[in-house]
C-alpha atoms as a PDB file:
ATOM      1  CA  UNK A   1      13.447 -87.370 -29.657  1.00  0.00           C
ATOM      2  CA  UNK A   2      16.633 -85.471 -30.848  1.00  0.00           C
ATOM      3  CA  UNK A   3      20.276 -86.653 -31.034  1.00  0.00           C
ATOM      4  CA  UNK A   4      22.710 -84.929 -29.125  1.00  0.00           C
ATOM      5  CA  UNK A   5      26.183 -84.241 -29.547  1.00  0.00           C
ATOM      6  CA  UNK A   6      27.367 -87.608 -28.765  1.00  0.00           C
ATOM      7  CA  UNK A   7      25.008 -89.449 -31.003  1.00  0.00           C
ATOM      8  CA  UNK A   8      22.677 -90.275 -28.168  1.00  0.00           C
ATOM      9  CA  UNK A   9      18.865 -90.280 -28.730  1.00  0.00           C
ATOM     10  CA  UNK A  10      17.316 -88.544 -25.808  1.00  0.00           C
ATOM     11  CA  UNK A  11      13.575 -87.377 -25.332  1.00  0.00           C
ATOM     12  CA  UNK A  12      12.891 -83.981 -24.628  1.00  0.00           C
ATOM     13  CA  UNK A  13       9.366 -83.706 -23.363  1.00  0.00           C
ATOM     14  CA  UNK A  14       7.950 -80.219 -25.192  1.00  0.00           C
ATOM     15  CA  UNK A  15       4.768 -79.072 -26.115  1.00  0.00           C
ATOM     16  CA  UNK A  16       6.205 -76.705 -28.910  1.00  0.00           C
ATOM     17  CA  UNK A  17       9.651 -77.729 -30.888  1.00  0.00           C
ATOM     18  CA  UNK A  18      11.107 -75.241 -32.957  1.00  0.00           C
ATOM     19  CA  UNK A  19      14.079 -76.109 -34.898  1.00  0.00           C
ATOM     20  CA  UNK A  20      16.399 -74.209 -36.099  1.00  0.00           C
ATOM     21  CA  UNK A  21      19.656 -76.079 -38.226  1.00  0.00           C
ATOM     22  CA  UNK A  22      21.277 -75.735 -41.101  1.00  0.00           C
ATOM     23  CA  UNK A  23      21.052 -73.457 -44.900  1.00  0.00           C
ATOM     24  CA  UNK A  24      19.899 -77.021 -46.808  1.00  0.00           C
ATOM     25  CA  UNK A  25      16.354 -77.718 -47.636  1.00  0.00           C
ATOM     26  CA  UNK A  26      15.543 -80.283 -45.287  1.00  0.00           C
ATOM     27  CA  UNK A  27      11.703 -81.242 -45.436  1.00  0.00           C
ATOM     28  CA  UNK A  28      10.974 -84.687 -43.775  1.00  0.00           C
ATOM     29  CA  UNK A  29       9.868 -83.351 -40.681  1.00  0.00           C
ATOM     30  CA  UNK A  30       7.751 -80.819 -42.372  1.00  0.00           C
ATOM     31  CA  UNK A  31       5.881 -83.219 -44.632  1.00  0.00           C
ATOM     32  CA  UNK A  32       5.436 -85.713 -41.388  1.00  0.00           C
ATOM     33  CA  UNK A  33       4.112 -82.805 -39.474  1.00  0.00           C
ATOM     34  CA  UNK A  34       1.824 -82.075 -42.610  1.00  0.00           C
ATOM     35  CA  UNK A  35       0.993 -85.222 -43.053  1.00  0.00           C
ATOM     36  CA  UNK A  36      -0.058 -85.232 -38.939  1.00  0.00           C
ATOM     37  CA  UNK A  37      -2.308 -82.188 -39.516  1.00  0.00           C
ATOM     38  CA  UNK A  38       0.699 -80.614 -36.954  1.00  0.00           C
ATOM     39  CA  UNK A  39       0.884 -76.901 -37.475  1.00  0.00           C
ATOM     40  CA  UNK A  40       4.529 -76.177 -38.091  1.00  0.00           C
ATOM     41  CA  UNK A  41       6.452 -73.543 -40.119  1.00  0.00           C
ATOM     42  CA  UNK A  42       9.568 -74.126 -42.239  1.00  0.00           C
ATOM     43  CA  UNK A  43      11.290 -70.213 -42.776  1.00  0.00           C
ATOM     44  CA  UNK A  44      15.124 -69.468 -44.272  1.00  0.00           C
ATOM     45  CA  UNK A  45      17.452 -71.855 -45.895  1.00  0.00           C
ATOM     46  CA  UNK A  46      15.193 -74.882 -44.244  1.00  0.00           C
ATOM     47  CA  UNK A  47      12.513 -74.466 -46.860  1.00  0.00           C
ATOM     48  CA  UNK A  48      14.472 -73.134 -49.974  1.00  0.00           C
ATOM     49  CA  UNK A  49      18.065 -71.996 -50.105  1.00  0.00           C
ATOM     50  CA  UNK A  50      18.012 -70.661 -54.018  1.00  0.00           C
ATOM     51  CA  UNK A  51      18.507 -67.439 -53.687  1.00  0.00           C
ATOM     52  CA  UNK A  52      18.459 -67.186 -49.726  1.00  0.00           C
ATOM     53  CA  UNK A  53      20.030 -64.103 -48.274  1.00  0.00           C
ATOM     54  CA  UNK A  54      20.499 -62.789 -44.807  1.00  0.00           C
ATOM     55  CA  UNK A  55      17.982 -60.568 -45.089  1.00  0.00           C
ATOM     56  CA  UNK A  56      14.934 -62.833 -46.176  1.00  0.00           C
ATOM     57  CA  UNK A  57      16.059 -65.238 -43.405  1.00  0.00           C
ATOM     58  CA  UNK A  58      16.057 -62.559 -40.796  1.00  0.00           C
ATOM     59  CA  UNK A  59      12.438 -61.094 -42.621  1.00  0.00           C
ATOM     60  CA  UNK A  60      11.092 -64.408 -42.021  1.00  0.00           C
ATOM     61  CA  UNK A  61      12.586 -65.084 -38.177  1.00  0.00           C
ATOM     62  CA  UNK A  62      11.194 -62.197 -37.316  1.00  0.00           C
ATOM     63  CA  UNK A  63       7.723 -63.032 -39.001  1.00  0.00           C
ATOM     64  CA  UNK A  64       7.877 -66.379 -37.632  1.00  0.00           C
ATOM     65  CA  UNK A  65       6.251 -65.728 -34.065  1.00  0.00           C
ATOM     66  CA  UNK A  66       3.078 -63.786 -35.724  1.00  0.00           C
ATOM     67  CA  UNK A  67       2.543 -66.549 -38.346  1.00  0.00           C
ATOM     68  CA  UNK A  68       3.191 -69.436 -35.589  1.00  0.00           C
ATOM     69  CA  UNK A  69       0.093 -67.647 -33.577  1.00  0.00           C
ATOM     70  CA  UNK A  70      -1.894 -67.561 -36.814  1.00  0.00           C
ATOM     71  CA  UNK A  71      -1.251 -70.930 -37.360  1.00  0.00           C
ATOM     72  CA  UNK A  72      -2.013 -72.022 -33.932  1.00  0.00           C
ATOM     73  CA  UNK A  73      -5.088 -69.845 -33.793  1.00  0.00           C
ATOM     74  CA  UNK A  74      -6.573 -71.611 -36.517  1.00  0.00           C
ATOM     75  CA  UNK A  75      -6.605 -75.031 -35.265  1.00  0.00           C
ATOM     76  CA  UNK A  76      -8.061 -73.940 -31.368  1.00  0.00           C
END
Protein backbone atom coordinates (compact mmCIF):
# COMPACT_ATOMS: atom_id res chain seq x y z
CA UNK A 1 0.00 0.00 0.00
CA UNK A 2 1.47 3.55 -0.65
CA UNK A 3 -0.18 6.99 -0.31
CA UNK A 4 -0.43 9.04 -3.19
CA UNK A 5 -0.42 12.56 -3.76
CA UNK A 6 -3.80 13.19 -2.52
CA UNK A 7 -3.47 11.28 0.68
CA UNK A 8 -5.21 8.26 -0.73
CA UNK A 9 -4.04 4.72 0.25
CA UNK A 10 -3.97 2.67 -2.87
CA UNK A 11 -2.48 -0.94 -3.42
CA UNK A 12 -0.03 -1.45 -5.92
CA UNK A 13 0.26 -5.13 -6.58
CA UNK A 14 4.38 -5.71 -7.03
CA UNK A 15 6.53 -8.45 -6.54
CA UNK A 16 9.67 -6.15 -5.96
CA UNK A 17 9.20 -2.43 -4.28
CA UNK A 18 12.02 -0.28 -4.35
CA UNK A 19 11.77 2.98 -2.72
CA UNK A 20 13.44 5.69 -3.24
CA UNK A 21 12.43 9.18 -0.90
CA UNK A 22 13.96 11.48 0.93
CA UNK A 23 17.97 12.42 2.59
CA UNK A 24 16.47 11.43 6.39
CA UNK A 25 17.18 8.15 7.96
CA UNK A 26 13.99 6.54 7.76
CA UNK A 27 14.17 2.78 9.00
CA UNK A 28 10.66 1.34 9.86
CA UNK A 29 10.22 -0.36 6.78
CA UNK A 30 13.66 -1.74 6.89
CA UNK A 31 13.45 -3.22 10.37
CA UNK A 32 9.73 -4.69 9.38
CA UNK A 33 11.25 -6.15 6.31
CA UNK A 34 14.12 -7.52 8.67
CA UNK A 35 12.05 -8.51 11.02
CA UNK A 36 9.95 -10.54 7.93
CA UNK A 37 13.20 -12.28 6.88
CA UNK A 38 12.33 -9.86 3.49
CA UNK A 39 15.53 -9.19 1.65
CA UNK A 40 15.65 -5.46 1.19
CA UNK A 41 18.46 -2.85 0.93
CA UNK A 42 18.49 0.62 2.51
CA UNK A 43 21.52 2.79 0.35
CA UNK A 44 22.11 6.93 0.54
CA UNK A 45 20.61 9.34 2.92
CA UNK A 46 17.77 6.47 3.75
CA UNK A 47 20.18 4.56 5.94
CA UNK A 48 22.56 7.35 7.32
CA UNK A 49 22.74 10.95 6.23
CA UNK A 50 26.02 11.99 8.52
CA UNK A 51 28.28 12.70 6.26
CA UNK A 52 26.26 11.70 2.99
CA UNK A 53 27.53 13.16 -0.22
CA UNK A 54 26.51 12.88 -3.81
CA UNK A 55 29.00 10.74 -4.56
CA UNK A 56 28.49 7.85 -1.92
CA UNK A 57 24.77 8.02 -2.81
CA UNK A 58 25.42 7.64 -6.48
CA UNK A 59 28.42 4.73 -5.41
CA UNK A 60 25.75 2.97 -3.70
CA UNK A 61 22.71 3.40 -6.54
CA UNK A 62 24.83 2.12 -8.75
CA UNK A 63 25.89 -0.89 -6.43
CA UNK A 64 22.42 -1.40 -5.52
CA UNK A 65 21.29 -3.78 -8.49
CA UNK A 66 24.47 -6.25 -7.90
CA UNK A 67 23.88 -6.38 -4.11
CA UNK A 68 19.89 -6.71 -4.64
CA UNK A 69 20.86 -10.03 -6.86
CA UNK A 70 23.20 -11.14 -4.08
CA UNK A 71 20.69 -10.71 -1.72
CA UNK A 72 18.06 -12.39 -3.66
CA UNK A 73 20.39 -15.18 -4.64
CA UNK A 74 20.86 -16.11 -1.23
CA UNK A 75 17.44 -16.78 -0.16
CA UNK A 76 16.43 -19.04 -3.67
Amino acid sequence: WIRDAAGDRVGVPADTVVVCAGQRPELALAARLRAAGRPHLVIGGAGGAEELDAERAFREGLQAPERLGQVLSIRS
